[in-house]
N, C-alpha and C. Protein backbone atom coordinates (compact mmCIF):
# COMPACT_ATOMS: atom_id res chain seq x y z
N UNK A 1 35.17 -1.94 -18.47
CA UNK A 1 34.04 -1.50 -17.70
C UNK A 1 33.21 -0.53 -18.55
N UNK A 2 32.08 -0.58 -18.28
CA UNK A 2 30.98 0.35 -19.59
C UNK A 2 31.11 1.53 -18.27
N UNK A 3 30.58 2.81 -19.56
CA UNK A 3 30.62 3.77 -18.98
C UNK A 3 29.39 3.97 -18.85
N UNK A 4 29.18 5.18 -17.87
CA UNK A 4 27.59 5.69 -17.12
C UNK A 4 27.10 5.68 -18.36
N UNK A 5 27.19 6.23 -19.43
CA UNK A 5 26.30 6.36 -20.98
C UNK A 5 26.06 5.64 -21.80
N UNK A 6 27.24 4.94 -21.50
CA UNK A 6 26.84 3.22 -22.35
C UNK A 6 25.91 2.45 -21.09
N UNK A 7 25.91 2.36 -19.95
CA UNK A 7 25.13 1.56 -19.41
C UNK A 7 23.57 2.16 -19.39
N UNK A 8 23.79 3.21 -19.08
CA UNK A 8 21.80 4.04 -19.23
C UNK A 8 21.60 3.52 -21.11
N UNK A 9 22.25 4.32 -22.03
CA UNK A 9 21.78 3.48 -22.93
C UNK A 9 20.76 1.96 -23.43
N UNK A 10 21.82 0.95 -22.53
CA UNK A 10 21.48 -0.59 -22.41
C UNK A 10 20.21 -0.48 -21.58
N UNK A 11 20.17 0.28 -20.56
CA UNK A 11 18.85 0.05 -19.80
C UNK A 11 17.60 0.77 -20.57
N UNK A 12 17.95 1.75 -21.15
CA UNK A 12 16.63 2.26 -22.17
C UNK A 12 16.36 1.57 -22.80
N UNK A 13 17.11 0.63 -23.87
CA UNK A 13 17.05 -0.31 -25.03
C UNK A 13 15.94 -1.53 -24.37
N UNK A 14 16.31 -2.25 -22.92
CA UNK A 14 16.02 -2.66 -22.39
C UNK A 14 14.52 -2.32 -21.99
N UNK A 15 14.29 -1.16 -21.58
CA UNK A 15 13.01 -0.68 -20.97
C UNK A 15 12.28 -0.45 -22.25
N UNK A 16 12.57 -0.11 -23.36
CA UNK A 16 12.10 -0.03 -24.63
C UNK A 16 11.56 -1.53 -25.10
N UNK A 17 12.45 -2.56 -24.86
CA UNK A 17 12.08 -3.77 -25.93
C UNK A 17 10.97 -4.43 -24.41
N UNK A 18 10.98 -4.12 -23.30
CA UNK A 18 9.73 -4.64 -22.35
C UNK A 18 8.59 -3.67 -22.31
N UNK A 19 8.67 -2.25 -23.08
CA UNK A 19 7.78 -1.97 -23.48
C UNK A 19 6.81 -2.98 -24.56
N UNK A 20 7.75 -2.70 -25.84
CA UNK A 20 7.54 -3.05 -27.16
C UNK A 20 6.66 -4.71 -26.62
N UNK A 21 7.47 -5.23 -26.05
CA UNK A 21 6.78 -6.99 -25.72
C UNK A 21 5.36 -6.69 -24.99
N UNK A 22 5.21 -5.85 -24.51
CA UNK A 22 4.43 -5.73 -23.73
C UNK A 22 2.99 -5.25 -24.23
N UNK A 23 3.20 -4.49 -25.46
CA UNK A 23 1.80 -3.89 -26.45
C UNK A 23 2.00 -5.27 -27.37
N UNK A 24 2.97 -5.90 -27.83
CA UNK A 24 2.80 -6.92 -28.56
C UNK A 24 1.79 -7.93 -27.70
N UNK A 25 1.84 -8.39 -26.89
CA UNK A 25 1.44 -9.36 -25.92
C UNK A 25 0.34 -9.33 -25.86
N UNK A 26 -0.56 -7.78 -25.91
CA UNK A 26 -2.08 -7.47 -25.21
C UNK A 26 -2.69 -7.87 -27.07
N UNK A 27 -2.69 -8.15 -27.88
CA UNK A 27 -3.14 -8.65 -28.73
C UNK A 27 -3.43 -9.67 -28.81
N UNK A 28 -2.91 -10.79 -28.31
CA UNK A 28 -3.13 -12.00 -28.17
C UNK A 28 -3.37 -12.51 -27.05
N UNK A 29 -3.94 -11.87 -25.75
CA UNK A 29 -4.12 -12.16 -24.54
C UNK A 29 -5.43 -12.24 -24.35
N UNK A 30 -6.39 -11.90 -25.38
CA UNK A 30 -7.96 -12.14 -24.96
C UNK A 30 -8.23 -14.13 -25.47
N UNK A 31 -7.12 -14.39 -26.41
CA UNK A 31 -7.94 -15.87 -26.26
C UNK A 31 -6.84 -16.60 -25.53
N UNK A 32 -5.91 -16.27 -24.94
CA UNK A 32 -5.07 -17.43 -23.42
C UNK A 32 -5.98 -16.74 -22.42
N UNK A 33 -6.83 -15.35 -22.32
CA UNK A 33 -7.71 -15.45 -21.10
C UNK A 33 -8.83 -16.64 -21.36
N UNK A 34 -9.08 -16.29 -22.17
CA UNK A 34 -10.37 -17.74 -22.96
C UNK A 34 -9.95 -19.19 -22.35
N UNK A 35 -8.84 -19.71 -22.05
CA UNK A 35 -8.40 -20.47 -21.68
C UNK A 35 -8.15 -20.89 -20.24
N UNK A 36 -8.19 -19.34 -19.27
CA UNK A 36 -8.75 -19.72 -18.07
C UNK A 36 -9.40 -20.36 -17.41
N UNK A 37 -9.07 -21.46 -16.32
CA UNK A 37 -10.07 -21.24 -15.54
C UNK A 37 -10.95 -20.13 -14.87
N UNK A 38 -12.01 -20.40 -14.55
CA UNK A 38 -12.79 -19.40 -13.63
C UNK A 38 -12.17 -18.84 -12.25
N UNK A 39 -11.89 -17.99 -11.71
CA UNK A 39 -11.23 -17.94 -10.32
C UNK A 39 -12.53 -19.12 -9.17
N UNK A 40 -11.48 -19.47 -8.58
CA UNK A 40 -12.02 -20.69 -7.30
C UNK A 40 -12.86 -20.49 -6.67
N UNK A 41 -12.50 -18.38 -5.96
CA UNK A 41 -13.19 -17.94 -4.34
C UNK A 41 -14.63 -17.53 -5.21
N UNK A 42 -15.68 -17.62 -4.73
CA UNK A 42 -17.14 -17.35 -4.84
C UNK A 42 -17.75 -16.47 -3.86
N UNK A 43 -17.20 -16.10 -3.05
CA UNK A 43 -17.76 -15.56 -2.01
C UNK A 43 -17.05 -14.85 -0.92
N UNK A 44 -17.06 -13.78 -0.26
CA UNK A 44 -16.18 -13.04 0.99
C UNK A 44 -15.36 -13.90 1.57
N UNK A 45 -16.10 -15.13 2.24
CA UNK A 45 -15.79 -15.82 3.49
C UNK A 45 -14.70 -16.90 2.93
N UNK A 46 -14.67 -17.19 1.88
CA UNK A 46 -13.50 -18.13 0.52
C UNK A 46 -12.35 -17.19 1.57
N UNK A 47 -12.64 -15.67 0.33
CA UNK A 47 -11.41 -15.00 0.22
C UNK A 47 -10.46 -14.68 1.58
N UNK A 48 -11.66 -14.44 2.70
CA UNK A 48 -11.17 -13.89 4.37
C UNK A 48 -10.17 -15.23 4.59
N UNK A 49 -10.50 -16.35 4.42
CA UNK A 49 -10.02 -17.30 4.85
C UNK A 49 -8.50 -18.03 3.86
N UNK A 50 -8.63 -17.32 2.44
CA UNK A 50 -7.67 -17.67 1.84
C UNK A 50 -6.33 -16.92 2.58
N UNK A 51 -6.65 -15.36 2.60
CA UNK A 51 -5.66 -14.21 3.00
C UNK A 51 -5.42 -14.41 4.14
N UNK A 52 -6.01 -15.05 5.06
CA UNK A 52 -5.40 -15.32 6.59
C UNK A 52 -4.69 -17.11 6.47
N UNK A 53 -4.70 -17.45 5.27
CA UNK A 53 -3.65 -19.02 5.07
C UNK A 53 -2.59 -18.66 5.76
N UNK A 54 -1.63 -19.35 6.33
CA UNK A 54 -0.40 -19.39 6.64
C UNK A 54 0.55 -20.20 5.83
N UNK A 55 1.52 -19.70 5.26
CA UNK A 55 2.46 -19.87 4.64
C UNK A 55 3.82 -20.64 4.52
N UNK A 56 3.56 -21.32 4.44
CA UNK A 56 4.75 -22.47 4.91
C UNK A 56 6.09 -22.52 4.06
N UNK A 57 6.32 -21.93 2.86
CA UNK A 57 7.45 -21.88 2.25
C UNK A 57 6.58 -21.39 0.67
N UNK A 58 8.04 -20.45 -0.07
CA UNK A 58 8.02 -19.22 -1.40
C UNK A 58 8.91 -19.95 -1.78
N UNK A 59 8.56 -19.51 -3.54
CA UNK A 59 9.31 -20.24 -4.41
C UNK A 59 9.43 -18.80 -5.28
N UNK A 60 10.69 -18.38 -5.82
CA UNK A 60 10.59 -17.17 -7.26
C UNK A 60 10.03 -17.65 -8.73
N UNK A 61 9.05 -17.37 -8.84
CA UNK A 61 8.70 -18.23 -10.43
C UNK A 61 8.77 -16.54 -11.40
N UNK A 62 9.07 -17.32 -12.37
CA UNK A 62 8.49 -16.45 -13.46
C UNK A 62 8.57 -16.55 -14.70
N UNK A 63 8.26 -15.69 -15.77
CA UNK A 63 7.43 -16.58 -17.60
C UNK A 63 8.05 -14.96 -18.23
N UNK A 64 8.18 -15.66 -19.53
CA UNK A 64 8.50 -14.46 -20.32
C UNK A 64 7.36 -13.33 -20.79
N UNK A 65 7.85 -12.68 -20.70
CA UNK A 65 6.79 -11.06 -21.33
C UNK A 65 6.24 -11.87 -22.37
N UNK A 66 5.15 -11.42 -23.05
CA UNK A 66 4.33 -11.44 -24.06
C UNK A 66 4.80 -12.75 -25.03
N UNK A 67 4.60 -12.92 -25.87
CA UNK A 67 4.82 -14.33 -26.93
C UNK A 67 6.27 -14.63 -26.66
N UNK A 68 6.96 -14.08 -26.00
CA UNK A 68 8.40 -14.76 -26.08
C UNK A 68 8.56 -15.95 -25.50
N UNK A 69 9.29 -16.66 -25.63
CA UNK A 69 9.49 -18.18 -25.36
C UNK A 69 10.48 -18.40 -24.47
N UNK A 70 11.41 -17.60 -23.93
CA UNK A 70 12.67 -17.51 -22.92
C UNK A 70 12.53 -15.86 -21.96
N UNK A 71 12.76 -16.21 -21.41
CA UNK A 71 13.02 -14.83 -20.24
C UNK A 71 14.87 -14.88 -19.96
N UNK A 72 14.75 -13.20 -20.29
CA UNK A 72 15.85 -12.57 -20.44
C UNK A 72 15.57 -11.39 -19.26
N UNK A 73 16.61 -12.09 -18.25
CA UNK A 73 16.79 -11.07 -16.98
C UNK A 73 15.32 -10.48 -16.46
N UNK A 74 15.52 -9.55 -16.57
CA UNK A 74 14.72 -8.58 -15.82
C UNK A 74 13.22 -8.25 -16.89
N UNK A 75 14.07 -8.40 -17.97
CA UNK A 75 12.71 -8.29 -19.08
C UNK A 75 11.91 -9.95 -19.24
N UNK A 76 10.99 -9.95 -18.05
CA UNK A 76 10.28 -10.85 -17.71
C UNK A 76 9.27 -10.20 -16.75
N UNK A 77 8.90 -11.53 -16.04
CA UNK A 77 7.52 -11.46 -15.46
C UNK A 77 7.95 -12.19 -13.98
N UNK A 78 7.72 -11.72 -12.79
CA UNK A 78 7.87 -12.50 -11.80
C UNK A 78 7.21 -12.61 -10.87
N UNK A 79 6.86 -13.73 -10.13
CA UNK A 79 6.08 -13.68 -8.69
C UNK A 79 6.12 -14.43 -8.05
N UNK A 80 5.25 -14.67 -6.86
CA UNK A 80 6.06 -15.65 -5.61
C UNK A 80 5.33 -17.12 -5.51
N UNK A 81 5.58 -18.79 -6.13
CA UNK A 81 4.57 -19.58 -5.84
C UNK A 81 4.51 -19.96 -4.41
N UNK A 82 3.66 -19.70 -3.47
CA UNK A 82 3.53 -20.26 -2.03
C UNK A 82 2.88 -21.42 -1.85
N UNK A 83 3.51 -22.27 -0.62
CA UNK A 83 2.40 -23.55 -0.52
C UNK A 83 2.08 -23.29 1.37
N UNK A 84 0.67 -23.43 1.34
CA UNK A 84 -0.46 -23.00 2.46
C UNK A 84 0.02 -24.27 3.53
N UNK A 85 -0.35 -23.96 4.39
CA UNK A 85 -0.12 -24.81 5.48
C UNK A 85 -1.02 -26.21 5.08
N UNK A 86 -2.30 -26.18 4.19
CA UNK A 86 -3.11 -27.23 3.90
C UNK A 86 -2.64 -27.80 2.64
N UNK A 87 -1.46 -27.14 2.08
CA UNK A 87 -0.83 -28.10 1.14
C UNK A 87 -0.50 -27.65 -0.05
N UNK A 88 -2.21 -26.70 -0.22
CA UNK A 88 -2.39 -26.12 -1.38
C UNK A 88 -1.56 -24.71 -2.09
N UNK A 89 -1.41 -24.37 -3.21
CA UNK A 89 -0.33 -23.69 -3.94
C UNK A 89 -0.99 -22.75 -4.64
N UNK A 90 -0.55 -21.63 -4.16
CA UNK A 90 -1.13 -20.23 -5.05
C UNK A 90 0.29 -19.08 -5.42
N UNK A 91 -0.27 -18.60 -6.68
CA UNK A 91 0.97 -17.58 -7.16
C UNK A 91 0.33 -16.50 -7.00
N UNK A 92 1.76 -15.48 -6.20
CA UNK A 92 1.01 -13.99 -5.42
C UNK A 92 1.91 -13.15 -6.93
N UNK A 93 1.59 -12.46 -6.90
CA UNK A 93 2.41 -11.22 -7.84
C UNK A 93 1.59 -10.28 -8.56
N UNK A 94 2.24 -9.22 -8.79
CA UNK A 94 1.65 -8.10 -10.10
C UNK A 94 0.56 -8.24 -11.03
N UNK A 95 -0.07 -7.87 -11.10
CA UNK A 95 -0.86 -8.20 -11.84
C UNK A 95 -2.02 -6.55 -12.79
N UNK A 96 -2.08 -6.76 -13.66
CA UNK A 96 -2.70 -5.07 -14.05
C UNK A 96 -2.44 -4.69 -15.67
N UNK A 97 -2.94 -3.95 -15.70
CA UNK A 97 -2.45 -2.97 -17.02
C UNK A 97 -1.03 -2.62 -17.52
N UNK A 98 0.05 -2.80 -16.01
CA UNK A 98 1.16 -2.65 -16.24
C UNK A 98 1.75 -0.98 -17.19
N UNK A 99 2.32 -1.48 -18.39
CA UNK A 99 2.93 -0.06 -19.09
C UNK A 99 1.66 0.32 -19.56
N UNK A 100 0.35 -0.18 -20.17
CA UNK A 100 -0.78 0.67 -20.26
C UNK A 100 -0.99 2.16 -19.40
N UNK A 101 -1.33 1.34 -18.28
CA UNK A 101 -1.61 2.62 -17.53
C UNK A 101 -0.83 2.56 -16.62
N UNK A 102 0.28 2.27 -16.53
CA UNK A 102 1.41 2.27 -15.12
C UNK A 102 0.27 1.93 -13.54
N UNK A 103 -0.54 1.17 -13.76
CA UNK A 103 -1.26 0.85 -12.74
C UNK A 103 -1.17 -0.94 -12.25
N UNK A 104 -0.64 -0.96 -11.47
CA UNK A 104 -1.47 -2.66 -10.97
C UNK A 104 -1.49 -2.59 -9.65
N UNK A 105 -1.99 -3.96 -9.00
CA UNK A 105 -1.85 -4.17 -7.50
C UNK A 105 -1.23 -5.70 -7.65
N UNK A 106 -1.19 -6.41 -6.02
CA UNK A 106 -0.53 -7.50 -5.87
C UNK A 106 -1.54 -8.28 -5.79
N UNK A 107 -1.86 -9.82 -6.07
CA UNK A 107 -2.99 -10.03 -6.69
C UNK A 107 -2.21 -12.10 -6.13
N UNK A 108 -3.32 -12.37 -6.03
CA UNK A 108 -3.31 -14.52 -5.31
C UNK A 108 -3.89 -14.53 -6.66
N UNK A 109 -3.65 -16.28 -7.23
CA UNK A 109 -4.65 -16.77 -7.28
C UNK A 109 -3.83 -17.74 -7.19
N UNK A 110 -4.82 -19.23 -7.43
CA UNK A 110 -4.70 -20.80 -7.14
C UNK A 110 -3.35 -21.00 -8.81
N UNK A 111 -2.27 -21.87 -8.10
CA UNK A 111 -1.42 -22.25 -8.40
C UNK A 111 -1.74 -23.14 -10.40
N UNK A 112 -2.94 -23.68 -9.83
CA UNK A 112 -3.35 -24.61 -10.78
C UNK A 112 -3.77 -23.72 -12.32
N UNK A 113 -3.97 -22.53 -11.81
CA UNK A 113 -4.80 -21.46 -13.18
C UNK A 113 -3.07 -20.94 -13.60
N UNK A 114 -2.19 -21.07 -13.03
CA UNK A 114 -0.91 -21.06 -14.14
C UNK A 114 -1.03 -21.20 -14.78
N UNK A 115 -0.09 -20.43 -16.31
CA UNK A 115 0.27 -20.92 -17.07
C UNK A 115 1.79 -21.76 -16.92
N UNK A 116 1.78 -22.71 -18.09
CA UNK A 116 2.97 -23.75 -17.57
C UNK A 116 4.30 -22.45 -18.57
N UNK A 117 4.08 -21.40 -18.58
CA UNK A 117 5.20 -20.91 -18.65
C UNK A 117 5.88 -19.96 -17.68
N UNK A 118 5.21 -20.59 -16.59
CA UNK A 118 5.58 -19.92 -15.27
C UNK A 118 7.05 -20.85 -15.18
N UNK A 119 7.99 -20.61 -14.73
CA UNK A 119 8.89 -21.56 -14.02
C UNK A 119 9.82 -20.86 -12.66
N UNK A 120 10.11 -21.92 -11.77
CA UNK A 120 11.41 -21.36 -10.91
C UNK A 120 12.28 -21.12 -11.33
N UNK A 121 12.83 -19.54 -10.87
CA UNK A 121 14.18 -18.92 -11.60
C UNK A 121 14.87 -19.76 -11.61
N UNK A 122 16.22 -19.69 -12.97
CA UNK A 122 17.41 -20.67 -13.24
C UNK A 122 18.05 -20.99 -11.84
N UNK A 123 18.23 -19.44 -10.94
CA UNK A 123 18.90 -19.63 -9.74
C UNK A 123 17.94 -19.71 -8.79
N UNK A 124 17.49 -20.99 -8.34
CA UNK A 124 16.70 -21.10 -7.56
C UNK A 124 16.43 -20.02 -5.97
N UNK A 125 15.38 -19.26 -5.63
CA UNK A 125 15.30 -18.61 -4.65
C UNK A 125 14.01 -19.12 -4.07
N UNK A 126 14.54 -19.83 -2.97
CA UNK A 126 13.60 -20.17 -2.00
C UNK A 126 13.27 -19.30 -0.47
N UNK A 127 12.25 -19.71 0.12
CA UNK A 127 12.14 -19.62 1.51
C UNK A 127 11.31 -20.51 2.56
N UNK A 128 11.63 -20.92 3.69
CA UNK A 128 10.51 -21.28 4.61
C UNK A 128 10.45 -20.46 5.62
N UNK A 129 8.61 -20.03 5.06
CA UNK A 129 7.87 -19.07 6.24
C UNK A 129 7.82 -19.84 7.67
N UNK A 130 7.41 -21.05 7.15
CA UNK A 130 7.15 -22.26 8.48
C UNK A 130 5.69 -21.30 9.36
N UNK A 131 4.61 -20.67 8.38
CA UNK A 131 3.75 -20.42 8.98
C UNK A 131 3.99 -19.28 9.99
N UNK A 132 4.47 -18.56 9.53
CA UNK A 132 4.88 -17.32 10.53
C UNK A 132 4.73 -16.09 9.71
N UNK A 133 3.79 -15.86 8.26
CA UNK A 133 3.24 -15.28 7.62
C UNK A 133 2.29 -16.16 6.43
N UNK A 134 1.48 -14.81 7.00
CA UNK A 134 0.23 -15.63 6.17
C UNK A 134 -0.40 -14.59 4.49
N UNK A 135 -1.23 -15.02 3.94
CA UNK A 135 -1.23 -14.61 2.59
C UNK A 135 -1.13 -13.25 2.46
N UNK A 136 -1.92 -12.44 3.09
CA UNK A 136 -2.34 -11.27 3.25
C UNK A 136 -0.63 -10.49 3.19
N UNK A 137 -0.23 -10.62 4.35
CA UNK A 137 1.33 -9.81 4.91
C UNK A 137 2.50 -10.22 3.01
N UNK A 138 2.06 -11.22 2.28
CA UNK A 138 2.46 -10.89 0.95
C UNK A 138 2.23 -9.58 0.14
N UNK A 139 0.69 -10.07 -0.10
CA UNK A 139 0.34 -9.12 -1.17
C UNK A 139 0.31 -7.87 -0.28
N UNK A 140 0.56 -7.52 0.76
CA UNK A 140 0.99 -6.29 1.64
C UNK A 140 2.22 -5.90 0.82
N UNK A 141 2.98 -6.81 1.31
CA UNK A 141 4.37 -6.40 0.92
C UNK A 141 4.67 -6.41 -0.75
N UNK A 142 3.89 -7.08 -1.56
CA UNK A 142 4.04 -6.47 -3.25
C UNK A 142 3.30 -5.07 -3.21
N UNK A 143 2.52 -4.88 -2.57
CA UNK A 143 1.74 -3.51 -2.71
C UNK A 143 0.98 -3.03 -4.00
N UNK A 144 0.82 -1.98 -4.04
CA UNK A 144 -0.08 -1.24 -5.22
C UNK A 144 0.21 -0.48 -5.98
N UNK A 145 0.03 0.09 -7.28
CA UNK A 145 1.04 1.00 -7.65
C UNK A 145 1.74 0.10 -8.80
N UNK A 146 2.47 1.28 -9.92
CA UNK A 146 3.46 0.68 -10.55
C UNK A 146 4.20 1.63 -11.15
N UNK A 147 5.20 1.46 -10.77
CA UNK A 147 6.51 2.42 -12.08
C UNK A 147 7.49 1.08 -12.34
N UNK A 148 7.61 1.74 -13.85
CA UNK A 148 8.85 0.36 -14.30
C UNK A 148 9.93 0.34 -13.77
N UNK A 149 10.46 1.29 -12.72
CA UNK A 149 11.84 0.73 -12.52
C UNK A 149 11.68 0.74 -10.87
N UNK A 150 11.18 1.91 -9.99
CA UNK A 150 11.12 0.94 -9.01
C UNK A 150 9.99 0.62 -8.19
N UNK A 151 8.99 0.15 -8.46
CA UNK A 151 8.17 -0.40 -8.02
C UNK A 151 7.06 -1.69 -9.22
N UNK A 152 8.06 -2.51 -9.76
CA UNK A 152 7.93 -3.35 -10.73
C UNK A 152 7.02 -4.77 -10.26
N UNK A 153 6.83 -5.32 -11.09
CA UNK A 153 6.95 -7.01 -10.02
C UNK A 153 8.25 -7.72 -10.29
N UNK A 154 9.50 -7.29 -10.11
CA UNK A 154 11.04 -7.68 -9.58
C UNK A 154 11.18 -7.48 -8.35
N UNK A 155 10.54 -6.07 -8.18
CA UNK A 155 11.06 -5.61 -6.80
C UNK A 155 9.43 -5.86 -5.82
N UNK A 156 8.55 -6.12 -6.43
CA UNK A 156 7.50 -6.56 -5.53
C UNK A 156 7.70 -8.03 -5.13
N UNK A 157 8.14 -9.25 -5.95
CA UNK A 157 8.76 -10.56 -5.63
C UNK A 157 9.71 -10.53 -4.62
N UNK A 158 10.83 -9.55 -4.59
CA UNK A 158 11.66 -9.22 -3.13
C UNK A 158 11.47 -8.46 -2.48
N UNK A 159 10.08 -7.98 -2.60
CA UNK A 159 9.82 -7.50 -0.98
C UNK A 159 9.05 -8.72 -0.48
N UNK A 160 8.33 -9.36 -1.34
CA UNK A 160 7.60 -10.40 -0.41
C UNK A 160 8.73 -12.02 -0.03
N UNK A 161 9.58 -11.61 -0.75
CA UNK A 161 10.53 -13.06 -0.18
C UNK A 161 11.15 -12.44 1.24
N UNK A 162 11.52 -10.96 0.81
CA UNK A 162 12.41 -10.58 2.32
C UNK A 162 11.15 -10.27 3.11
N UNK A 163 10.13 -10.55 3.49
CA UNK A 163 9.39 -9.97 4.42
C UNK A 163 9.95 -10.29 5.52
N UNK A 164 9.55 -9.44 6.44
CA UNK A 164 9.70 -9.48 7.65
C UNK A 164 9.29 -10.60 8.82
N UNK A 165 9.35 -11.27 9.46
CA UNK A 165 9.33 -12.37 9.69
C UNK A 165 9.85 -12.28 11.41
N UNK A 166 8.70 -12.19 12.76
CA UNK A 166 9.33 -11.87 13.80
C UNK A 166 10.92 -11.20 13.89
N UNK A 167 10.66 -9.94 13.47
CA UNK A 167 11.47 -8.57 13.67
C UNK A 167 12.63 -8.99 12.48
N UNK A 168 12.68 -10.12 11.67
CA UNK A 168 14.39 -10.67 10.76
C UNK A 168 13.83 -10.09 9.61
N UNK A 169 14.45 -9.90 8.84
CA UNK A 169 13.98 -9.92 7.75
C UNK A 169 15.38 -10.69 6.67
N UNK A 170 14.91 -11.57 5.63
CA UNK A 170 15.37 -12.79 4.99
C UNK A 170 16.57 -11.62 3.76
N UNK A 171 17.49 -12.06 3.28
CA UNK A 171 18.12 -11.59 2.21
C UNK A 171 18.85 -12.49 1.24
């Protein structure tokens, strides 16, 4: 069994090398933005109507930090892919400056502006809302704000899988 000093150790090393990936990454992120699509919503009445979607079932996706090619635990990237009662598929999660400025919020967009290094965790974590939360009561529950350890997008992905759900909440 590791001791309290060997394990804080491993988690600094850890919080250190998702630093380190993380200033590596913002160097090469102005031409994969280049590669964007444009966002979809154009207008208020898009967006009012996206955030009141109802939610029919969450998927855990997530892509490695910065140029890396595999995701290792926690030193990754995660968020929730949902599919709308009309069919359609958008990924909710973190989104921001992150370790820059310890700032982001919880943030939609359309499924399709992925990158394909999004994937469903190895251990698959699902849910069906069955329409008994809609977009908005997500990015509620990822919230605003960021510290790396607890208020991450790890722990913003499980607050929006366990949401609350007529008085249950999912685990």
């Amino acid at each position: 069994m590791l001791s309290f000093k060997t394990a804080a150790c491993l988690a600094l090393i850890a919080l250190l090398v998702m630093a380190v990936e993380c200033r590596k990454s913002r160097g090469g992120r102005e031409k994969e933005d280049e590669k964007r699509p444009a966002h979809d919503l154009t207008n208020p009445e898009e967006l009012k109507e996206l955030l009141a979607s109802k939610v029919v079932h969450a998927e855990v996706m997530e892509r490695p930090l910065g140029r890396n090619d595999k995701v290792f635990g926690d030193v990754s990237h995660s968020g929730v892919r949902v599919t709308l009662e009309d069919g359609s598929k958008h990924l909710i999660h973190k989104a921001g400056k992150g370790w820059e400025r310890m700032s982001s919020t919880t943030v939609v967009t359309d499924a399709r502006n992925m990158s394909p290094k999004w994937q469903p965790m190895k251990k698959p974590q699902e849910r069906n809302f069955e329409g008994r939360v809609d977009v908005s009561d997500l990015i509620r529950a990822g919230g605003t704000g960021y510290h790396v350890l607890f208020n991450n997008c790890h722990r913003a992905r499980r607050r929006m899988m366990n949401q609350k759900v007529d008085g249950s909440r999912s685990g």
